[in-house]
N, C-alpha and C. Protein backbone atom coordinates (compact mmCIF):
# COMPACT_ATOMS: atom_id res chain seq x y z
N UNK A 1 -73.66 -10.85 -74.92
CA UNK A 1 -72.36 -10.25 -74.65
C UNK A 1 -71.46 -11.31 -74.01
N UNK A 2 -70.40 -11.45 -74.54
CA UNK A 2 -69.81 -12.58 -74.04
C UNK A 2 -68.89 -11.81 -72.69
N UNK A 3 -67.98 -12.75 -71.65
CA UNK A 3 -67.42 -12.84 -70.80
C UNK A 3 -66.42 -11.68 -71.07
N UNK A 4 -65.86 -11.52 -72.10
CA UNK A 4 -64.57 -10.36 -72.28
C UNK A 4 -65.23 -9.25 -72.73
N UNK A 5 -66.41 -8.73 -73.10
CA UNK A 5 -66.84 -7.79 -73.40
C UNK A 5 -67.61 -7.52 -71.90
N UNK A 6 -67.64 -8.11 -71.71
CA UNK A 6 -68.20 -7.67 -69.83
C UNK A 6 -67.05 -7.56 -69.45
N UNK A 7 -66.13 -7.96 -69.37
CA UNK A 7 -64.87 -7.57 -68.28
C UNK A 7 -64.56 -6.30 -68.95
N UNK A 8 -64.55 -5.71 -70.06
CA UNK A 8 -64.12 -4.81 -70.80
C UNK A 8 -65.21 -3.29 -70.41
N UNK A 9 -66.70 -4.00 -70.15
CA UNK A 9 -67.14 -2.81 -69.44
C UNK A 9 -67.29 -2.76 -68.10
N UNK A 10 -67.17 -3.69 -67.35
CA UNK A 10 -66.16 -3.65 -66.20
C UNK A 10 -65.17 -2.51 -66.23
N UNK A 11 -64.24 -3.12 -66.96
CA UNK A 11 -63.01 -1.76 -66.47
C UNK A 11 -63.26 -0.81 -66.89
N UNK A 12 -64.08 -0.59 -67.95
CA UNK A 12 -64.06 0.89 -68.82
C UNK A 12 -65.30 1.95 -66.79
N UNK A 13 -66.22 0.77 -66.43
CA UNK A 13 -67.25 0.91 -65.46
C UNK A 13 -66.50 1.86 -64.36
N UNK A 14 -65.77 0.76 -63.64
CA UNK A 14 -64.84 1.09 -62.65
C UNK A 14 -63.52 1.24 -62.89
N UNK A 15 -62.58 1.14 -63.40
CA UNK A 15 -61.57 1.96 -63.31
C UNK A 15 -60.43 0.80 -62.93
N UNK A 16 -60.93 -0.14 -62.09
CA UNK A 16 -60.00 -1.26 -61.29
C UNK A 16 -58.49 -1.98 -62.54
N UNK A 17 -57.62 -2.01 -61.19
CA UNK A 17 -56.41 -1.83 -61.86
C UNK A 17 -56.48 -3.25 -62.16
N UNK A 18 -55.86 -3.79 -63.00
CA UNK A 18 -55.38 -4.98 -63.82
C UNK A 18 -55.65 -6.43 -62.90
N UNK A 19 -54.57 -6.04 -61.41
CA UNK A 19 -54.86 -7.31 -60.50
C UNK A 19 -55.97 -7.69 -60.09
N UNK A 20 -57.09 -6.59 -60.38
CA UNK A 20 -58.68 -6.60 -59.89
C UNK A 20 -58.91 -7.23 -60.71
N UNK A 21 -59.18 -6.82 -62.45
CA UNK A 21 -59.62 -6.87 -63.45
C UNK A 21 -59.08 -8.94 -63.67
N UNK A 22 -58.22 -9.62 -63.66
CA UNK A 22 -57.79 -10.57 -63.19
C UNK A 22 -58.83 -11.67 -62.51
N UNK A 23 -58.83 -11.32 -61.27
CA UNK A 23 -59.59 -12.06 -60.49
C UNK A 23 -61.07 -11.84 -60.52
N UNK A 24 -61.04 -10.54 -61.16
CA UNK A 24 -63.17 -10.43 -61.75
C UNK A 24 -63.31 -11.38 -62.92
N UNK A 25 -62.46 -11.13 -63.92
CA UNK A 25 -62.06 -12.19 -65.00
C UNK A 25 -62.46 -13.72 -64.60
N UNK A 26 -61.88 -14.54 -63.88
CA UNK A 26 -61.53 -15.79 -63.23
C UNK A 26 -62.95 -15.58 -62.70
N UNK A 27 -63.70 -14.90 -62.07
CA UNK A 27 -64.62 -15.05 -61.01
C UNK A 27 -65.70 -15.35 -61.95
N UNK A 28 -65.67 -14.15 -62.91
CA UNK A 28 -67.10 -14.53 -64.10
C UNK A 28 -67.06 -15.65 -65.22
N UNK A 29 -65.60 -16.38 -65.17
CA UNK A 29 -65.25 -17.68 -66.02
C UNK A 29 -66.07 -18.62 -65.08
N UNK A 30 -65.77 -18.28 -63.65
CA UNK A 30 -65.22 -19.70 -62.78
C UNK A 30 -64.41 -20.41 -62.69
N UNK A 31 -63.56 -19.73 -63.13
CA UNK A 31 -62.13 -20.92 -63.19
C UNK A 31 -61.52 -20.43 -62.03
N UNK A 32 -59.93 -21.36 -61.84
CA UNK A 32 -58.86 -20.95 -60.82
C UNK A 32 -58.21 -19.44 -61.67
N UNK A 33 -58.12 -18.56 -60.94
CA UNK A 33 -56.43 -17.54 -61.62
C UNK A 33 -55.55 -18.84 -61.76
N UNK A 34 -55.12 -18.34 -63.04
CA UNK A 34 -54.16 -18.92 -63.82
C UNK A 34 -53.46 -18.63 -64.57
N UNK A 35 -52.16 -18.56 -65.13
CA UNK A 35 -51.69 -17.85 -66.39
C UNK A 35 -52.46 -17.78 -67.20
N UNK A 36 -52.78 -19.03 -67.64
CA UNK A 36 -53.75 -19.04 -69.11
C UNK A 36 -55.02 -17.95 -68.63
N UNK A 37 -55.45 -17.53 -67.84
CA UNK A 37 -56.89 -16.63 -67.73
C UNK A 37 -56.15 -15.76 -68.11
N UNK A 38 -54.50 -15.59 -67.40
CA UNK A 38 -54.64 -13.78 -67.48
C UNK A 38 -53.84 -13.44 -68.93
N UNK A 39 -53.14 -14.45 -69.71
CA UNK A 39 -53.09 -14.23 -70.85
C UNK A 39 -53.80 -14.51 -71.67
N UNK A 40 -54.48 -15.72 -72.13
CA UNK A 40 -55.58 -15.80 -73.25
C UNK A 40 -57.01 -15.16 -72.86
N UNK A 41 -57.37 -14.84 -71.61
CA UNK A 41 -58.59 -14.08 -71.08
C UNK A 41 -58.18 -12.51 -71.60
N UNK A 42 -57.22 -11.95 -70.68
CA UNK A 42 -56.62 -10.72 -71.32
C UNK A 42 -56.80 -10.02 -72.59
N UNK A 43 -56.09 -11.36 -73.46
CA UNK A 43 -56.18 -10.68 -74.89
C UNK A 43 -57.28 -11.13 -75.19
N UNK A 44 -58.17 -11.54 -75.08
CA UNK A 44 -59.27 -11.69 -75.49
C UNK A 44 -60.27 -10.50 -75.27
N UNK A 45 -60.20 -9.88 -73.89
CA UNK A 45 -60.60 -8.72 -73.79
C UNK A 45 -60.37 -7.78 -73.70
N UNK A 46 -58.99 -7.51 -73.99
CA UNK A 46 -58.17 -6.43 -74.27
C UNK A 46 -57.00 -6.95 -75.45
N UNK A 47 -58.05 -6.44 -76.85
CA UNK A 47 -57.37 -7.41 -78.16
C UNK A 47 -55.98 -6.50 -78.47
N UNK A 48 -55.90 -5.31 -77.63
CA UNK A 48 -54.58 -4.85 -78.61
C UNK A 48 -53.38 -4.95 -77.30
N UNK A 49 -53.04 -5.60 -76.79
CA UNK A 49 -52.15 -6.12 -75.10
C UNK A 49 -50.74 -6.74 -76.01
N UNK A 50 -49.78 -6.47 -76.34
CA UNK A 50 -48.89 -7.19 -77.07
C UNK A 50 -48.88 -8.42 -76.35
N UNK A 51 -48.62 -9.87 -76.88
CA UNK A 51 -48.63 -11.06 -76.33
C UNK A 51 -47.12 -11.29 -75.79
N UNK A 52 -45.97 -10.83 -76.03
CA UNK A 52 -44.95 -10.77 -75.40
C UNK A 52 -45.19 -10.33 -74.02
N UNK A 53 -46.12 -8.85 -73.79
CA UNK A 53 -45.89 -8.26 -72.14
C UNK A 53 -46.91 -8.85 -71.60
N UNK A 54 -48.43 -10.10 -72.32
CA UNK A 54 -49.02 -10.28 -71.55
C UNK A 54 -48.25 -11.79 -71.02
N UNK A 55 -46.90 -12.26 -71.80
CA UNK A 55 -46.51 -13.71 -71.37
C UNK A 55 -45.69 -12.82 -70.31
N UNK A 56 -44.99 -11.63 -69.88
CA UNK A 56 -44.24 -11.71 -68.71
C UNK A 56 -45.50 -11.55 -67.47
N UNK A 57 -46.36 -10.77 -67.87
CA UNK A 57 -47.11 -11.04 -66.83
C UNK A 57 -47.65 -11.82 -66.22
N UNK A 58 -47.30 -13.30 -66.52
CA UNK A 58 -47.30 -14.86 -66.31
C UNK A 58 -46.31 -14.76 -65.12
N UNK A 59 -45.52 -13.50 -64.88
CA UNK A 59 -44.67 -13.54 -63.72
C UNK A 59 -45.16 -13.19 -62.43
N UNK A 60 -46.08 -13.43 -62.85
CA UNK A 60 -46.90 -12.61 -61.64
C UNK A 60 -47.15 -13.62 -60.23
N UNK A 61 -47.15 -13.53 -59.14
CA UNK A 61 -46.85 -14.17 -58.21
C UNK A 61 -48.08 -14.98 -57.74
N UNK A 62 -49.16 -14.17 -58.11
CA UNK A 62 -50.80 -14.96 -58.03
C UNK A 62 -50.84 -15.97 -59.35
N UNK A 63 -49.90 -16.44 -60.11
CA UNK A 63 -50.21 -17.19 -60.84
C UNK A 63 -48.76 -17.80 -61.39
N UNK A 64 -47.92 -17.80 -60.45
CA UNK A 64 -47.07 -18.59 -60.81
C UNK A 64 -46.18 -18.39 -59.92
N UNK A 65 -44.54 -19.41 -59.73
CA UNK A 65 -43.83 -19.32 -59.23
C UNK A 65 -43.03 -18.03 -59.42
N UNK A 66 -43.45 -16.79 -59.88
CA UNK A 66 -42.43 -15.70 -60.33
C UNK A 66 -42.63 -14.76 -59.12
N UNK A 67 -41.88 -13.85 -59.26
CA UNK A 67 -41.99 -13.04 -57.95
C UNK A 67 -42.65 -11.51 -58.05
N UNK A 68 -42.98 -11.39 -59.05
CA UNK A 68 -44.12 -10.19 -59.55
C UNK A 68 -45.11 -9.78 -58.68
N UNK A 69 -44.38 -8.56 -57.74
CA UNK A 69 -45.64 -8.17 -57.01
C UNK A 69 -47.02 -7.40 -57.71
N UNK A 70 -48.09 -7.35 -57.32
CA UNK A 70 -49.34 -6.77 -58.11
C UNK A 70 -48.95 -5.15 -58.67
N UNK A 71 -48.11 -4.73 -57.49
CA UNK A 71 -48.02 -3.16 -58.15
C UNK A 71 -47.41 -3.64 -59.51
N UNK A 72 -46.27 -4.32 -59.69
CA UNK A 72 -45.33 -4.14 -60.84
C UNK A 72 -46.61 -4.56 -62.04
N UNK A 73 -47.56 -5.81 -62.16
CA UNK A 73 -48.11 -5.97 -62.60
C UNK A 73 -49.16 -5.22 -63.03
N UNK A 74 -49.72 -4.43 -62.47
CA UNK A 74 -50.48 -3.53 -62.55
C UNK A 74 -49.65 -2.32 -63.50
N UNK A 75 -48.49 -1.62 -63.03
CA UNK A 75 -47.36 -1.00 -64.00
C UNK A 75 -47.44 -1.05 -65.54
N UNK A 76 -47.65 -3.04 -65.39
CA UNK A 76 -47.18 -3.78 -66.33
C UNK A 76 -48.05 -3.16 -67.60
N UNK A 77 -48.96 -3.54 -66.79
CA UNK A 77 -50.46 -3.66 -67.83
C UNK A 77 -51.32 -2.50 -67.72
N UNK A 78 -51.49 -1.75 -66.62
CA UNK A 78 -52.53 -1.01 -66.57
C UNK A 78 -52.49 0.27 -67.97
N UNK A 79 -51.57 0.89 -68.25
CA UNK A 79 -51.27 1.83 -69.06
C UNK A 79 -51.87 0.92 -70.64
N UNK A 80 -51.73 0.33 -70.39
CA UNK A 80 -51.73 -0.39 -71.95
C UNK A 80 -53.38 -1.34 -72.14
N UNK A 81 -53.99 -1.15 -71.44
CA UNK A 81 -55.37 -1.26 -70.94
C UNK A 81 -55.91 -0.48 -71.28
N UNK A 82 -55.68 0.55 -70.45
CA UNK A 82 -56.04 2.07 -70.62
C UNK A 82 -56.17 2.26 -72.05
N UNK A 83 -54.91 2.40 -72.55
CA UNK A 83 -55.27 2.70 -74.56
C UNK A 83 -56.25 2.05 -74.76
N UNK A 84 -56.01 0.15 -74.81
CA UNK A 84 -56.96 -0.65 -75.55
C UNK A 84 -58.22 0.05 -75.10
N UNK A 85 -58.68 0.42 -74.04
CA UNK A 85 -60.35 0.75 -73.58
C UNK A 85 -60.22 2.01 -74.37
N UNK A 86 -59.38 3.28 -75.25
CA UNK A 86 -59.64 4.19 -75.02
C UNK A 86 -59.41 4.13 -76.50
N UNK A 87 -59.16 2.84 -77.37
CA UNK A 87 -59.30 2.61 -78.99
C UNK A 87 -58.03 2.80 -79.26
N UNK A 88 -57.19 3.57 -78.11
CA UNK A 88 -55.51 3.58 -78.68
C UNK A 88 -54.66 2.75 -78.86
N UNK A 89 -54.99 1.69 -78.45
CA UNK A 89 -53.83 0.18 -78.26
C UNK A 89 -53.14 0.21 -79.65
């Protein structure tokens, strides 16, 4: 089972909102949080995430100079997570 199919039963597991799901991501890579984790990691494990809303979420303040607090991010993404885990994406 690779790394995104574990993060994928991860969230489907617990429930944890996006900014969690993020830094569990990064933790089971080993890498730094980074844009690139939370967009090419993202869609990788959540294949139906449009790539437009996962590049604003590059605004996110844990991974870049943008000012995106976690709630908005979480907003951002969590709903649209939700489908992908639930086959609706």
């Amino acid at each position: 089972m690779s790394t995104y199919e574990k993060l994928r039963q991860h969230a489907l597991r617990t429930g944890d909102p996006p900014h969690s799901l993020a830094n569990k991501l990064a933790d089971m890579l080993g890498v730094e949080l980074t844009q690139k984790v939370v967009v090419a990691g993202f869609k990788r494990a959540f294949p139906s995430l449009p790539l437009p809303v996962l590049l604003e979420a590059g605004g996110w303040h844990r991974v870049s100079d943008g000012d995106m607090p976690d709630s908005e991010f979480d907003a951002l993404l969590g709903e649209l997570i939700a489908m992908d885990l639930a086959g609706g994406g």
